[in-house]
C-alpha atoms as a PDB file:
ATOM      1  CA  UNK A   1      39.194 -71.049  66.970  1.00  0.00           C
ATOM      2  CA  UNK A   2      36.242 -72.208  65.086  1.00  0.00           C
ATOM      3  CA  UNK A   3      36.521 -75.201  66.980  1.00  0.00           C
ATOM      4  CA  UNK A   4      36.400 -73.423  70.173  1.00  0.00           C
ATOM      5  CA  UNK A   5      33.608 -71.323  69.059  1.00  0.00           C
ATOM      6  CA  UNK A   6      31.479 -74.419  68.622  1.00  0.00           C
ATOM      7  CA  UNK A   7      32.144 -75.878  71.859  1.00  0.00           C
ATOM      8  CA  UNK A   8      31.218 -72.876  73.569  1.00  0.00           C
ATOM      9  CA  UNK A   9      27.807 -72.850  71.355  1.00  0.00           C
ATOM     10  CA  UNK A  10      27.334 -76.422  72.106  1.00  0.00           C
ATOM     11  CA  UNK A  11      26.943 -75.575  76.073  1.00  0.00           C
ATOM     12  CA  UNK A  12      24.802 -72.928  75.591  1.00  0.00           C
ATOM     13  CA  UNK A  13      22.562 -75.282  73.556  1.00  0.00           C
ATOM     14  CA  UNK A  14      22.856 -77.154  76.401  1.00  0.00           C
ATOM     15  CA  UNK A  15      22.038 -74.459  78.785  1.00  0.00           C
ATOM     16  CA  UNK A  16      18.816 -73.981  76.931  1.00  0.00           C
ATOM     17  CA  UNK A  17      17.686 -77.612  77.407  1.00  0.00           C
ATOM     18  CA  UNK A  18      18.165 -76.891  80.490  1.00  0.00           C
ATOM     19  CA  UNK A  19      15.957 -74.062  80.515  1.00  0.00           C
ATOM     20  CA  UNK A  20      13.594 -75.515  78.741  1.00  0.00           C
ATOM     21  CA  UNK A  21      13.425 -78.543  81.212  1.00  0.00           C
ATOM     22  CA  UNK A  22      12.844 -76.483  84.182  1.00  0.00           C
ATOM     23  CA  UNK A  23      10.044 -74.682  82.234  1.00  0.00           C
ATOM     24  CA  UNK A  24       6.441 -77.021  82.783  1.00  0.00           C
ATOM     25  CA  UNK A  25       6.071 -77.898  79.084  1.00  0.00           C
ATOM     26  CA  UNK A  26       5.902 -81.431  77.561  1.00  0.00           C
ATOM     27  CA  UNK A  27       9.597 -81.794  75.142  1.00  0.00           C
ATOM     28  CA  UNK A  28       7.391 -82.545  72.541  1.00  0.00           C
ATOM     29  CA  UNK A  29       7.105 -78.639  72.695  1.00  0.00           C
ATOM     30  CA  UNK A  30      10.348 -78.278  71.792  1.00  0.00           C
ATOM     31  CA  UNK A  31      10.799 -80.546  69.274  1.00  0.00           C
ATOM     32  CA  UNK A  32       8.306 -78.406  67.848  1.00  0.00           C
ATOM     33  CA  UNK A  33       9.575 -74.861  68.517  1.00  0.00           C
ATOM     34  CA  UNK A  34      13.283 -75.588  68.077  1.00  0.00           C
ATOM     35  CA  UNK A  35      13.083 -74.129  64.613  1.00  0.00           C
ATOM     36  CA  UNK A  36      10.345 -71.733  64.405  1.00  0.00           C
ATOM     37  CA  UNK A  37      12.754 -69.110  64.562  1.00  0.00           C
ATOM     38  CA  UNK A  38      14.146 -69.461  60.970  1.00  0.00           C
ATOM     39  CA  UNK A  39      10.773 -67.950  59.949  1.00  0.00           C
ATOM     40  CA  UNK A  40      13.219 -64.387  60.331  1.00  0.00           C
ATOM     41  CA  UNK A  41      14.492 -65.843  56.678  1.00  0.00           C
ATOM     42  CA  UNK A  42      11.216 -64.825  55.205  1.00  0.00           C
ATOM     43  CA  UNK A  43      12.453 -60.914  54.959  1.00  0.00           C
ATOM     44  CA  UNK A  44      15.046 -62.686  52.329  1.00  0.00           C
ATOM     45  CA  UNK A  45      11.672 -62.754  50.368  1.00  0.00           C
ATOM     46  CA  UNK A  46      11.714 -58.579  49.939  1.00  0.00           C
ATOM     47  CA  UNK A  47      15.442 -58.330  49.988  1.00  0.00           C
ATOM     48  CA  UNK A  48      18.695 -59.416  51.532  1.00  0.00           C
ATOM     49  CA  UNK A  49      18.642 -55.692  53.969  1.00  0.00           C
ATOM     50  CA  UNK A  50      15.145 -56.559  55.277  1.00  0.00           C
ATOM     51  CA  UNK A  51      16.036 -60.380  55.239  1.00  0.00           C
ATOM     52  CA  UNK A  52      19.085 -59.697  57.347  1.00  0.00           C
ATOM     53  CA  UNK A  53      17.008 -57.320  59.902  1.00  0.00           C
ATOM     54  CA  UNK A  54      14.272 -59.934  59.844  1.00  0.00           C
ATOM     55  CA  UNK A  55      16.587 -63.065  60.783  1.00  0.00           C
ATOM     56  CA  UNK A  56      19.228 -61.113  63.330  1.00  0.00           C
ATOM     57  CA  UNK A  57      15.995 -60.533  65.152  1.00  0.00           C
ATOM     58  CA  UNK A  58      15.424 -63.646  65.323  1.00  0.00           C
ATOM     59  CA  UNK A  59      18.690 -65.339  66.147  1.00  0.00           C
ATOM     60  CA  UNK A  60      19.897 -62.535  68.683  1.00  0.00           C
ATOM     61  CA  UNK A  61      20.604 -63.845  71.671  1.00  0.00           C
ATOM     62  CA  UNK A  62      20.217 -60.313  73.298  1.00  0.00           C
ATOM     63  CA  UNK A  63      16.705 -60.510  72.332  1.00  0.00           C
ATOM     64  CA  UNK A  64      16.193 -63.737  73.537  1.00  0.00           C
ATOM     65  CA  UNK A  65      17.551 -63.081  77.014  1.00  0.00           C
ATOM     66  CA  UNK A  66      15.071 -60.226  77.142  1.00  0.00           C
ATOM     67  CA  UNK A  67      12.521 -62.339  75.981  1.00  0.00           C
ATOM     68  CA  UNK A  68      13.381 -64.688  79.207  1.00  0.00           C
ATOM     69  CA  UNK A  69      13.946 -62.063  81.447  1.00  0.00           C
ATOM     70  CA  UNK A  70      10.285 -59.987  80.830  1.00  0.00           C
ATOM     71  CA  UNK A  71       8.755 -63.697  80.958  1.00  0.00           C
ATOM     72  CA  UNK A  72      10.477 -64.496  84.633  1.00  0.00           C
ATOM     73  CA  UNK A  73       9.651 -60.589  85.668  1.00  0.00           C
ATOM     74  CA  UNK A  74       5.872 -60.359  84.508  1.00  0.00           C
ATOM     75  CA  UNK A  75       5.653 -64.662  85.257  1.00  0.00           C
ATOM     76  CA  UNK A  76       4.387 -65.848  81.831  1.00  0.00           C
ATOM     77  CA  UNK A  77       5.568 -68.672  80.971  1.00  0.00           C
ATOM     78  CA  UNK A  78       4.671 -68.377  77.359  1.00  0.00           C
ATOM     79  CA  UNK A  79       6.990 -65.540  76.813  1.00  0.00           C
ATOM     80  CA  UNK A  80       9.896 -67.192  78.795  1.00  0.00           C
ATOM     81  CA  UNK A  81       9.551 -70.333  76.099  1.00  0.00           C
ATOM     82  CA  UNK A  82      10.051 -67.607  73.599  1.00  0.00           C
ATOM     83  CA  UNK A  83      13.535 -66.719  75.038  1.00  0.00           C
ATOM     84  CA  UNK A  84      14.590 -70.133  75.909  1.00  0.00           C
ATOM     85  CA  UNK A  85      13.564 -71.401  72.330  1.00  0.00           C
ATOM     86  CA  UNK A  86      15.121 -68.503  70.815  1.00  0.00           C
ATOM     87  CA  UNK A  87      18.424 -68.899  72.732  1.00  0.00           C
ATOM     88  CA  UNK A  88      18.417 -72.243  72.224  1.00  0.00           C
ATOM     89  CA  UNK A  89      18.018 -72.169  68.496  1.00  0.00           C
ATOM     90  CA  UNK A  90      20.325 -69.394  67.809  1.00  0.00           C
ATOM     91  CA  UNK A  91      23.054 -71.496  69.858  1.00  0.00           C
ATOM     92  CA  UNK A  92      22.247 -74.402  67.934  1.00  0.00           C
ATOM     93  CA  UNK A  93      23.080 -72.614  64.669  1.00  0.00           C
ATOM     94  CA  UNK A  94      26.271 -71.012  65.281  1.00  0.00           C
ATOM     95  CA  UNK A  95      27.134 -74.373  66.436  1.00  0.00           C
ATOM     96  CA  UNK A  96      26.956 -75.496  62.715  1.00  0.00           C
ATOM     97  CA  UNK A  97      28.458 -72.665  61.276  1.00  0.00           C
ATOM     98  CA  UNK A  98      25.157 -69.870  60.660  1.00  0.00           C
ATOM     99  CA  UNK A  99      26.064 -66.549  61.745  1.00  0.00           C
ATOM    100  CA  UNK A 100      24.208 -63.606  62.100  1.00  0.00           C
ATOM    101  CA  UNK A 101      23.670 -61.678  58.481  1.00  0.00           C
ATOM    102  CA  UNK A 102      25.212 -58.620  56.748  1.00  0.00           C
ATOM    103  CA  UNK A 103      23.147 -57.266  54.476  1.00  0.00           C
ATOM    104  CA  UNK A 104      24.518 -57.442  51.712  1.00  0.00           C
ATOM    105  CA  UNK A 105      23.882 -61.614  51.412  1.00  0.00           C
ATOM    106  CA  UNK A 106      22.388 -64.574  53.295  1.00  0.00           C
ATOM    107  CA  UNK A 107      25.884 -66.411  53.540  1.00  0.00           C
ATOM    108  CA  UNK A 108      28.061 -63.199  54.143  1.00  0.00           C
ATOM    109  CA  UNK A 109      27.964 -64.355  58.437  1.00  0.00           C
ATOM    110  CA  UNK A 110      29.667 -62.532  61.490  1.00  0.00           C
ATOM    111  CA  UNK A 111      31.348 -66.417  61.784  1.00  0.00           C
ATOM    112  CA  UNK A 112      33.273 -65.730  58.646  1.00  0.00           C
ATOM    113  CA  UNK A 113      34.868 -62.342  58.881  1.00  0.00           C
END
């Protein structure tokens, strides 16, 4: 299964190239971007609840399909990066094994239970 999980996380990773291709920004962009959203893990500097909140934000891919969707609706490019980078990362980490959080610790992940 996990192996099947990681596959299907590898397309969407993918997918989000993709995206991001289509989108008129210079890759260097991405290479930048691709992990600005593990700045969620600075909530794990309070505590592991607020660290949790902070990084599921981050690495939802609900949110970041929002994200793309108000940025195609309202035509801002800018916040339709913000979805694709967002999708793309969060893709890109359950492809190596990082899960959303539980609150109670950083490596207690939705991928393990």
């Amino acid at each position: 299964m996990k192996n099947t999980l990681r596959i299907e996380e590898l397309l969407q990773f993918i997918l989000g190239i993709y995206f991001f291709s289509v989108l008129d920004y210079q890759w260097w962009w991405f290479l930048v971007l691709i992990l600005l959203p593990d700045i969620g893990m600075i909530g794990y500097i309070i505590n592991s609840k607020i660290g949790a909140v902070t990084y599921n934000f981050m690495h939802n891919k609900a949110v970041a399909i929002v994200f793309w969707l108000i940025g195609i609706y309202i035509d801002i490019g800018v916040v339709e990066l913000i979805g694709i980078i967002l999708f793309t990362h969060a893709a890109m980490d359950r492809m190596f094994g990082f899960g959303l959080k539980y609150a109670d610790s950083f490596y207690n992940t939705h991928l393990e239970q």
